[in-house]
C-alpha atoms as a PDB file:
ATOM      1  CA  UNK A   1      11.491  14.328 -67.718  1.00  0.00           C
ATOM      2  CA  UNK A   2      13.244  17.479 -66.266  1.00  0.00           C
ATOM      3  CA  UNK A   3      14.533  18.053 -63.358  1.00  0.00           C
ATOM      4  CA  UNK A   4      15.151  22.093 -62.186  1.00  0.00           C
ATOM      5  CA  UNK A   5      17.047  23.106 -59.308  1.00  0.00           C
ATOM      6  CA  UNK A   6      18.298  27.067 -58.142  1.00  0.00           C
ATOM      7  CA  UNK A   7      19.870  28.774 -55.344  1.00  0.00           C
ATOM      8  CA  UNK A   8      19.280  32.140 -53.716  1.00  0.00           C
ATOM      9  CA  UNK A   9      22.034  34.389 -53.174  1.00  0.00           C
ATOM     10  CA  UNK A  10      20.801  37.357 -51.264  1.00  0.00           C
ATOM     11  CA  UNK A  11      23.467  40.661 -50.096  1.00  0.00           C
ATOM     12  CA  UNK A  12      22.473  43.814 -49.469  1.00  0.00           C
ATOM     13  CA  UNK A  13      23.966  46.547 -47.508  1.00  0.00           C
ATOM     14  CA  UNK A  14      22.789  50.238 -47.300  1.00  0.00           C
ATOM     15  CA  UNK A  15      24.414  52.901 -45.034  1.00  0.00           C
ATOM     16  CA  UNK A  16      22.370  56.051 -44.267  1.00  0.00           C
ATOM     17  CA  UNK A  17      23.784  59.436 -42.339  1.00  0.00           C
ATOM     18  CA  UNK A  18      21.386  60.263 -39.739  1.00  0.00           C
ATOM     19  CA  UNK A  19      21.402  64.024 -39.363  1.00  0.00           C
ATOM     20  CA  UNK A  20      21.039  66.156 -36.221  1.00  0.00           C
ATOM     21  CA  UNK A  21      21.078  70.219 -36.003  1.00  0.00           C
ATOM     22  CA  UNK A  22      22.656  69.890 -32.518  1.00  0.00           C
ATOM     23  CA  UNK A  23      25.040  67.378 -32.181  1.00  0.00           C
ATOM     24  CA  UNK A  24      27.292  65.172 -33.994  1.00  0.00           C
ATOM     25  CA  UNK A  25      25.951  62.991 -37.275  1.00  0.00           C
ATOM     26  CA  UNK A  26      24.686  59.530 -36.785  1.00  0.00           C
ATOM     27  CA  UNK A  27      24.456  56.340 -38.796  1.00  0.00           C
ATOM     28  CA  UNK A  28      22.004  53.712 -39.923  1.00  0.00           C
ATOM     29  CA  UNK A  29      22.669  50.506 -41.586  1.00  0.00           C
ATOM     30  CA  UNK A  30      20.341  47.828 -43.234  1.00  0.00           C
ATOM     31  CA  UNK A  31      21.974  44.637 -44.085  1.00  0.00           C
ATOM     32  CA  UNK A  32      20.765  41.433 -45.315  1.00  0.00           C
ATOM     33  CA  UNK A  33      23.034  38.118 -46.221  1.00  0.00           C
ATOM     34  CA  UNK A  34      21.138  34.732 -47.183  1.00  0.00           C
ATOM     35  CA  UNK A  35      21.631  32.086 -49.151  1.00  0.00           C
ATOM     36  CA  UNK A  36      19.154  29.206 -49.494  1.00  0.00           C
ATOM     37  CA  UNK A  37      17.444  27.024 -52.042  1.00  0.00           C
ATOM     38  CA  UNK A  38      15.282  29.115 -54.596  1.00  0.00           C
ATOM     39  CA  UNK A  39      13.549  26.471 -56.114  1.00  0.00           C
ATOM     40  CA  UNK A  40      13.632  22.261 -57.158  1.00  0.00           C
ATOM     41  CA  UNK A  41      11.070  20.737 -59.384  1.00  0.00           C
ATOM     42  CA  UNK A  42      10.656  18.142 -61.379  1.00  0.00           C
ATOM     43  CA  UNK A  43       8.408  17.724 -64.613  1.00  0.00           C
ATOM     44  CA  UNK A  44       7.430  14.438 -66.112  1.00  0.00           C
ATOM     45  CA  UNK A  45       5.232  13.535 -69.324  1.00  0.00           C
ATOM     46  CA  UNK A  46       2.933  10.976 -69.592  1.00  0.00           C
ATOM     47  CA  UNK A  47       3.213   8.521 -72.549  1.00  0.00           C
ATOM     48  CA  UNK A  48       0.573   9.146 -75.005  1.00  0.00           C
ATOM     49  CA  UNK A  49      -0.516   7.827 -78.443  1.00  0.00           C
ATOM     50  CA  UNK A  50      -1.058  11.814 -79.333  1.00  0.00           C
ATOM     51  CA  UNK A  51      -0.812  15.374 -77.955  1.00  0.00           C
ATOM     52  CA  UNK A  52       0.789  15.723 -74.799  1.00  0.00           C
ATOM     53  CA  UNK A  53       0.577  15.002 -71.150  1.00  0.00           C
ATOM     54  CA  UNK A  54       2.741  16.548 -68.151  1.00  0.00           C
ATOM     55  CA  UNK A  55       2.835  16.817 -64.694  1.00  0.00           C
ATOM     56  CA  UNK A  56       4.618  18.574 -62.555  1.00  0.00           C
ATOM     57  CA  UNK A  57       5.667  19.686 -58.625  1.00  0.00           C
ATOM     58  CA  UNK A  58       7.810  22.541 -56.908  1.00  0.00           C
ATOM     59  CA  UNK A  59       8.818  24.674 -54.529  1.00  0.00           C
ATOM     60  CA  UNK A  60       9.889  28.102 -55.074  1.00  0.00           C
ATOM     61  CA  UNK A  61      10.911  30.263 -52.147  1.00  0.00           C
ATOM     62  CA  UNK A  62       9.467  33.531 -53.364  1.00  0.00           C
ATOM     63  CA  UNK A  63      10.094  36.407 -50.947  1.00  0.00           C
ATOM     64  CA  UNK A  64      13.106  36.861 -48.169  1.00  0.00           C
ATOM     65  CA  UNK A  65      12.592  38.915 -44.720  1.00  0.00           C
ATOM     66  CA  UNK A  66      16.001  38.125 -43.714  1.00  0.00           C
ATOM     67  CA  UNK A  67      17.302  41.391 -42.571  1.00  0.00           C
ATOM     68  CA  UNK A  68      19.025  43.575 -39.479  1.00  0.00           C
ATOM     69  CA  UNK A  69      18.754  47.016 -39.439  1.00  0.00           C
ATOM     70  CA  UNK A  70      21.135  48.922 -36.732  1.00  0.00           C
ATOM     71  CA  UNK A  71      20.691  52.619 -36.154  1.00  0.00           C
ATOM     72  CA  UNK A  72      23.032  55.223 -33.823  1.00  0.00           C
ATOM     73  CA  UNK A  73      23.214  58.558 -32.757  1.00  0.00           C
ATOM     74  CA  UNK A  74      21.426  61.917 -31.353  1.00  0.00           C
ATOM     75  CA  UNK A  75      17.098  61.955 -32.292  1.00  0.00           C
ATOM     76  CA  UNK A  76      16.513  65.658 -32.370  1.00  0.00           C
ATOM     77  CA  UNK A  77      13.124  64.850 -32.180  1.00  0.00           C
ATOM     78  CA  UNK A  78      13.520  62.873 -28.851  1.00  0.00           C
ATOM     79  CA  UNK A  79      16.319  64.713 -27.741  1.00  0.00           C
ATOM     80  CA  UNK A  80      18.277  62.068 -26.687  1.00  0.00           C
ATOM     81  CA  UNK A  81      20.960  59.315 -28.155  1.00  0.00           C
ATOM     82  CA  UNK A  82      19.325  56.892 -30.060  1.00  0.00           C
ATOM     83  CA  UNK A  83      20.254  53.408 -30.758  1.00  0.00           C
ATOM     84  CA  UNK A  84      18.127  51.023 -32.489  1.00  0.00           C
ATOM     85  CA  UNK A  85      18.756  46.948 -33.490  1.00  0.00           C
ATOM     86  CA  UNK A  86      16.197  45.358 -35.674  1.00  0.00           C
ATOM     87  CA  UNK A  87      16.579  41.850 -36.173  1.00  0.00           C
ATOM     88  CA  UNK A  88      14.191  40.050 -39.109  1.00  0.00           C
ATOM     89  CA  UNK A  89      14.183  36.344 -39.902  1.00  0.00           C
ATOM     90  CA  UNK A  90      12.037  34.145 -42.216  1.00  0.00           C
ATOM     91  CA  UNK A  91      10.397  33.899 -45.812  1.00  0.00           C
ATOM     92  CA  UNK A  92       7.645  32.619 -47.732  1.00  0.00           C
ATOM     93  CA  UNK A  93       7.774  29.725 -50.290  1.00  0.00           C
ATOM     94  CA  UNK A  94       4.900  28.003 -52.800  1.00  0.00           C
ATOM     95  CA  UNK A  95       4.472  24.239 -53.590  1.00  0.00           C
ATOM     96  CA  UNK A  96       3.348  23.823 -56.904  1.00  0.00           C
ATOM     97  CA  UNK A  97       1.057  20.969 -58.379  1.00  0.00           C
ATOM     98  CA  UNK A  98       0.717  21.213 -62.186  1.00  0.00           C
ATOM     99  CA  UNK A  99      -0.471  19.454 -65.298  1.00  0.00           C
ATOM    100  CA  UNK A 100      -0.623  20.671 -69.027  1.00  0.00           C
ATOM    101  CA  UNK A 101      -2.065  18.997 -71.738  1.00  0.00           C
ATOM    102  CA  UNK A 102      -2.105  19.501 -75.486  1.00  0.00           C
ATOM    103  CA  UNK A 103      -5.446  19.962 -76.341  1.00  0.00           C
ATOM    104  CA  UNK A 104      -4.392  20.417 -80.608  1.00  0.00           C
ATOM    105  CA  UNK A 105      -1.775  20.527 -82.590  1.00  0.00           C
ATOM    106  CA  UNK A 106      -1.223  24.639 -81.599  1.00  0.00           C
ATOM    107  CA  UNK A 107      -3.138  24.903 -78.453  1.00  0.00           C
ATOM    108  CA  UNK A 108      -1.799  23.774 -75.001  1.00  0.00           C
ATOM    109  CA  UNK A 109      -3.697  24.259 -71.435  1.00  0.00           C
ATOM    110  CA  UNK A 110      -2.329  24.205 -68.220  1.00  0.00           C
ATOM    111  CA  UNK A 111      -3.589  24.481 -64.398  1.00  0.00           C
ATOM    112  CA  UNK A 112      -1.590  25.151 -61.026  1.00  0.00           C
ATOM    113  CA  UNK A 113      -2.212  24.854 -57.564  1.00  0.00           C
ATOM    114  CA  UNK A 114      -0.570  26.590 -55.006  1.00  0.00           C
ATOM    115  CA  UNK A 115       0.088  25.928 -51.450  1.00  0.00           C
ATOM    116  CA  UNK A 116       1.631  29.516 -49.752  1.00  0.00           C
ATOM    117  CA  UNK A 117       3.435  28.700 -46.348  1.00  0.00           C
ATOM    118  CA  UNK A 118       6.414  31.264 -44.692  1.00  0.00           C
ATOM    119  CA  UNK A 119       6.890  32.640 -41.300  1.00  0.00           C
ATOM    120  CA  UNK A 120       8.012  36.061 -40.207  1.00  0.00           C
ATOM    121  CA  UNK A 121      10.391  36.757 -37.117  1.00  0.00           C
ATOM    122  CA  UNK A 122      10.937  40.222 -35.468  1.00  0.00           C
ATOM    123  CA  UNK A 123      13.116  41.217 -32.441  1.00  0.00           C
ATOM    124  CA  UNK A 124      13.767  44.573 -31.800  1.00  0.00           C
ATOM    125  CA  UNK A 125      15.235  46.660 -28.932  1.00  0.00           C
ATOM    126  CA  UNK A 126      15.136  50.456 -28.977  1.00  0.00           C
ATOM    127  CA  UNK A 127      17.209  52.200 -26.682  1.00  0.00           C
ATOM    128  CA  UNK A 128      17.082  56.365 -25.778  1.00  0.00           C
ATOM    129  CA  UNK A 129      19.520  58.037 -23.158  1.00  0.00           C
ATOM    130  CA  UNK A 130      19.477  61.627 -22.085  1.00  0.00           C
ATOM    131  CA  UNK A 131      22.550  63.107 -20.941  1.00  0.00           C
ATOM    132  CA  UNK A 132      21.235  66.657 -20.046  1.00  0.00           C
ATOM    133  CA  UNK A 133      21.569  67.142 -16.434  1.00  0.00           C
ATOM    134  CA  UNK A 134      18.354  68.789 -16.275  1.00  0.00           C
ATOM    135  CA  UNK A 135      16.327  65.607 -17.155  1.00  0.00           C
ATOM    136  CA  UNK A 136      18.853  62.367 -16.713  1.00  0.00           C
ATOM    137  CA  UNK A 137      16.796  59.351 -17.878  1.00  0.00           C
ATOM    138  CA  UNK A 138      17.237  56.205 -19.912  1.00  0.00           C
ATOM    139  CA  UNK A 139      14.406  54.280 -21.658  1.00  0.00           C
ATOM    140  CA  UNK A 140      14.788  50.700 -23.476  1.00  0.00           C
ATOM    141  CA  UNK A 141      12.079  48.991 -24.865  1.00  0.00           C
ATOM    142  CA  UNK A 142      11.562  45.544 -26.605  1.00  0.00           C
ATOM    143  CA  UNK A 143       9.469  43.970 -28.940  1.00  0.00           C
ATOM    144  CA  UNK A 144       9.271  40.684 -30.306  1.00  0.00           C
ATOM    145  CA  UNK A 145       6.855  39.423 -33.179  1.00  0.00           C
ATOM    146  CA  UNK A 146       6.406  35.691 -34.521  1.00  0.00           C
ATOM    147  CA  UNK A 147       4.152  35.075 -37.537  1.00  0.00           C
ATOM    148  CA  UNK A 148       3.179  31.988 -39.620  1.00  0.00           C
ATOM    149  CA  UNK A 149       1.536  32.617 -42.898  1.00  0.00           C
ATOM    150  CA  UNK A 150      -0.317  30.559 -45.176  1.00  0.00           C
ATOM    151  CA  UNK A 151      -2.528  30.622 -48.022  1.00  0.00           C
ATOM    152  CA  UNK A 152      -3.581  29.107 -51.737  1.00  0.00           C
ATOM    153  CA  UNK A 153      -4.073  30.208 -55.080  1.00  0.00           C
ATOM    154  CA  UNK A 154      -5.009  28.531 -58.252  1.00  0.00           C
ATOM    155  CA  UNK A 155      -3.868  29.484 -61.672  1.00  0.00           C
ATOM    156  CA  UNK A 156      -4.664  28.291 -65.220  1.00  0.00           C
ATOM    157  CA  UNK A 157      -3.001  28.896 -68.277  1.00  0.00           C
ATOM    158  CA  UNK A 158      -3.170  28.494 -71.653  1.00  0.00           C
ATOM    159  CA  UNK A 159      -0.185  28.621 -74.723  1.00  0.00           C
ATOM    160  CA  UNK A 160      -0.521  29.113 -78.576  1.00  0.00           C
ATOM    161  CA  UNK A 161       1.973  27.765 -80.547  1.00  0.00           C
ATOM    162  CA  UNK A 162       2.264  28.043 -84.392  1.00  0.00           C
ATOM    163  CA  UNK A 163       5.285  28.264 -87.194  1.00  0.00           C
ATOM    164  CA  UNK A 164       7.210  31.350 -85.352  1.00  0.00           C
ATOM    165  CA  UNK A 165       4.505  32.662 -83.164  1.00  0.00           C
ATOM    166  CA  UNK A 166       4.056  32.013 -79.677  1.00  0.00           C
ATOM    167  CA  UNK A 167       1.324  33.157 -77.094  1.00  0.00           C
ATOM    168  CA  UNK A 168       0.926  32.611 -73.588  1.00  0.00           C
ATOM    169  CA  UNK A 169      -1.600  33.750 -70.786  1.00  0.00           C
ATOM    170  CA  UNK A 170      -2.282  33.349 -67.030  1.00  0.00           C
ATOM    171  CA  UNK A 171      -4.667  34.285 -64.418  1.00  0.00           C
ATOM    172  CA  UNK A 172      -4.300  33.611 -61.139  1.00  0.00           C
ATOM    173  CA  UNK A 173      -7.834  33.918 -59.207  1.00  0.00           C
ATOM    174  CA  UNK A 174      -7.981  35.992 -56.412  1.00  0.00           C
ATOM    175  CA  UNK A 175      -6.312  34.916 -52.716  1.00  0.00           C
ATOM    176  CA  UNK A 176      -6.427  35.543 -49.466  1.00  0.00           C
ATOM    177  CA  UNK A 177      -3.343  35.152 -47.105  1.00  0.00           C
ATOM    178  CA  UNK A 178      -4.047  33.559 -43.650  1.00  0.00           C
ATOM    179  CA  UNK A 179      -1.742  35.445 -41.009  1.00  0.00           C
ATOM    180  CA  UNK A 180      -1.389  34.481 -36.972  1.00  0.00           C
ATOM    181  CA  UNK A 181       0.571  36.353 -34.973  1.00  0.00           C
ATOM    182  CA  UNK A 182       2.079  36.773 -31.396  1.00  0.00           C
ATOM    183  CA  UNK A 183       3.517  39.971 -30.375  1.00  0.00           C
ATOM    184  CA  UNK A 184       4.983  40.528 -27.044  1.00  0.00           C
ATOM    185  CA  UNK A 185       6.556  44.032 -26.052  1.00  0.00           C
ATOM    186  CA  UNK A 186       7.678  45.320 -22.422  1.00  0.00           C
ATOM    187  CA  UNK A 187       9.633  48.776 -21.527  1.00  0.00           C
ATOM    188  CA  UNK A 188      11.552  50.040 -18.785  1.00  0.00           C
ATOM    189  CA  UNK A 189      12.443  53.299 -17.607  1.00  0.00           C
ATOM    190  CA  UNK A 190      14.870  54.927 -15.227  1.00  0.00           C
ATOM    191  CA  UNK A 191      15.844  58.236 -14.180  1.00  0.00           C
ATOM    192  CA  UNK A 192      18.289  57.892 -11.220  1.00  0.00           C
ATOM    193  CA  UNK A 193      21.611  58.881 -12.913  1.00  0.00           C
ATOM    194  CA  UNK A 194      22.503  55.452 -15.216  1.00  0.00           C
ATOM    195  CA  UNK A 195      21.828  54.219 -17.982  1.00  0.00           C
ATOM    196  CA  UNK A 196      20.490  50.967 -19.577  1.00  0.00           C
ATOM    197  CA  UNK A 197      22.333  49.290 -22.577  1.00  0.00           C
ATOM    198  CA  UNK A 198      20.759  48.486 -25.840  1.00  0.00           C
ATOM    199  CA  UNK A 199      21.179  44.464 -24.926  1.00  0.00           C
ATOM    200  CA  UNK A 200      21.199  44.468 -21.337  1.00  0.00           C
ATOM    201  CA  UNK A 201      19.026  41.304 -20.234  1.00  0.00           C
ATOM    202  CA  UNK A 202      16.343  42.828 -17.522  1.00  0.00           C
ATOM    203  CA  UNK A 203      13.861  40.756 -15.802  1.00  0.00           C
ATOM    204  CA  UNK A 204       9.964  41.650 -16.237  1.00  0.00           C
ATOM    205  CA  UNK A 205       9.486  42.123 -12.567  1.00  0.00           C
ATOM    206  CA  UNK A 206      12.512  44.668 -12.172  1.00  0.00           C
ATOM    207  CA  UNK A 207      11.746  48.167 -10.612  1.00  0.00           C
ATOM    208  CA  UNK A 208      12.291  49.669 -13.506  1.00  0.00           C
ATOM    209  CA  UNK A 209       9.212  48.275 -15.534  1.00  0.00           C
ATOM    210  CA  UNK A 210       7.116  50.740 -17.133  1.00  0.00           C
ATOM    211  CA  UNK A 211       3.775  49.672 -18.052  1.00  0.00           C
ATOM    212  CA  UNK A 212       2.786  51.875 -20.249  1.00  0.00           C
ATOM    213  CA  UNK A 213       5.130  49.987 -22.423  1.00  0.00           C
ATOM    214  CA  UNK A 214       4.351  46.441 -21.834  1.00  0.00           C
ATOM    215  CA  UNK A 215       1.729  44.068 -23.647  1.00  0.00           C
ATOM    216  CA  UNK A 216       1.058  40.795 -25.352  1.00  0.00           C
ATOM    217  CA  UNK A 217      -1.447  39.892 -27.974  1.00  0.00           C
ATOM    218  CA  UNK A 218      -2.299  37.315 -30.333  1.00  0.00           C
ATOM    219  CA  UNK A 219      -3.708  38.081 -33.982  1.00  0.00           C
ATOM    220  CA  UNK A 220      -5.193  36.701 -36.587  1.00  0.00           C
ATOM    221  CA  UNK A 221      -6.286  38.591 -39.191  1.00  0.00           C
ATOM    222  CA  UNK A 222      -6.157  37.896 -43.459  1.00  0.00           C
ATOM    223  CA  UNK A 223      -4.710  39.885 -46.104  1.00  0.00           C
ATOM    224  CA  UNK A 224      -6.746  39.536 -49.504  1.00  0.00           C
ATOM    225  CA  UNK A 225      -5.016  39.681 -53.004  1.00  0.00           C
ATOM    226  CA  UNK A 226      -7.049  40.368 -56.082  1.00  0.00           C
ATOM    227  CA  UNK A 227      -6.976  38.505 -59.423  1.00  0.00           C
ATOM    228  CA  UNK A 228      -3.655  38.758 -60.795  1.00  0.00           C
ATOM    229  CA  UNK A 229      -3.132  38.065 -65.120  1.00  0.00           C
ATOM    230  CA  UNK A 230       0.018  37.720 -67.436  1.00  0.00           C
ATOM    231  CA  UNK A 231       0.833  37.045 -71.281  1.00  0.00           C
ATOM    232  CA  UNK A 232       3.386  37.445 -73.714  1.00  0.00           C
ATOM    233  CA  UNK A 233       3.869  36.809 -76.986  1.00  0.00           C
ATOM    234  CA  UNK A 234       7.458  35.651 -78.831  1.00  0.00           C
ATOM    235  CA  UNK A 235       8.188  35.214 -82.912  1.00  0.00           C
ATOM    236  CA  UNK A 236      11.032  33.591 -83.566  1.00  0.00           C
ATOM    237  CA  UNK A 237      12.378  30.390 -85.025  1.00  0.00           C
ATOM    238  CA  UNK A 238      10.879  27.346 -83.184  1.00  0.00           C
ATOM    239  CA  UNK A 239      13.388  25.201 -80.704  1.00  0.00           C
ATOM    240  CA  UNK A 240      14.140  21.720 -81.862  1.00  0.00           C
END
């Protein structure tokens, strides 16, 4: 038997000048920082008079959304100052059921089925203040999106083994990704001389509420991958 076992250890920082052509330079910042279990599994073979028998099961967490992204200064484009907080949480792992069996003395075959599950958080707030006294006004809006994702795939294999030579090959038949979301997003305007702040709690029913900028929805919609395939090859002296 065999028993596998891995962490994730995810860091990231990137720091970004955000230009302007009339006032002072910016800044935006992406950061991520997890650390979680990449994978456990465990593989045991069969007793058998001949060949080979295994089965196996595991999870591998295969894609991080873990990330905040924080941007600050003057949006030419706007023409106003800009600050920006996005705040990403989640990921997307696969449990694995496997078997392999020697079908020869050189020729191995192998099948696994896939169970896709992850979820996807977003909460943003995006703030914009104009200073000019010709046009005073502050806008903040917010957004917040919650997703759970699911899906299955099934992939058999097959490996050729002889003296040095080794040959493997996959396909994985094509998927499709089941996605449900709920997105909520509400914004609120003033222009009476102050200004909002990028995490000042408002209530929905405030004055302020513009809504132009305020909705809900729920979605569900699927995202279809095609056939994916993989070998190698390897010469070399055989482990023992």
């Amino acid at each position: 038997g065999e028993v596998q076992l891995g962490l994730n250890v995810l860091k990231r920082s990137v720091d970004t000048t955000l230009k302007s052509a009339v006032k002072a330079d910016g800044t935006a910042t992406a950061n991520t920082d997890y650390s979680g279990l990449g994978t456990i599994g465990f593989a045991y073979p069969m007793p058998t008079d001949r060949g080979s028998l295994v089965f196996a099961v595991a999870y591998n967490r295969v894609k991080d959304f873990e990330g905040r992204f924080k941007l600050k200064g003057y949006n030419d484009v706007r023409e106003g100052f800009e600050e920006d907080e996005v705040v990403e949480e989640g990921g997307m792992g696969i449990i694995s059921l496997a078997g392999a069996v020697a079908a020869s003395q050189y020729v191995s075959f192998g099948a696994s089925f896939d169970i896709w599950t992850g979820s996807y958080k977003r909460n943003r707030h995006q703030l914009l203040n104009d200073y000019r006294e010709a046009d005073l006004y502050s806008q903040l809006d917010l957004s917040w999106a919650d997703d759970e994702i699911s899906a299955w795939s099934f992939k058999p294999s097959v490996l050729y083994q002889k003296d040095k030579f080794s040959f493997g090959a996959f396909i994985r038949l094509p998927m499709s990704f089941h996605i449900t979301e709920d997105y909520y997003e509400e914004g609120y305007r003033r222009d009476d001389g102050r200004y909002f702040i990028l995490n000042e709690p408002i209530e929905p029913s405030s004055p302020y509420n513009d809504e132009d900028f305020t909705g809900s929805d729920y979605l569900k919609y699927k995202i279809k991958a095609p056939m994916q395939f993989g070998l190698g090859f390897s010469w070399g002296t055989p482990g023992r």
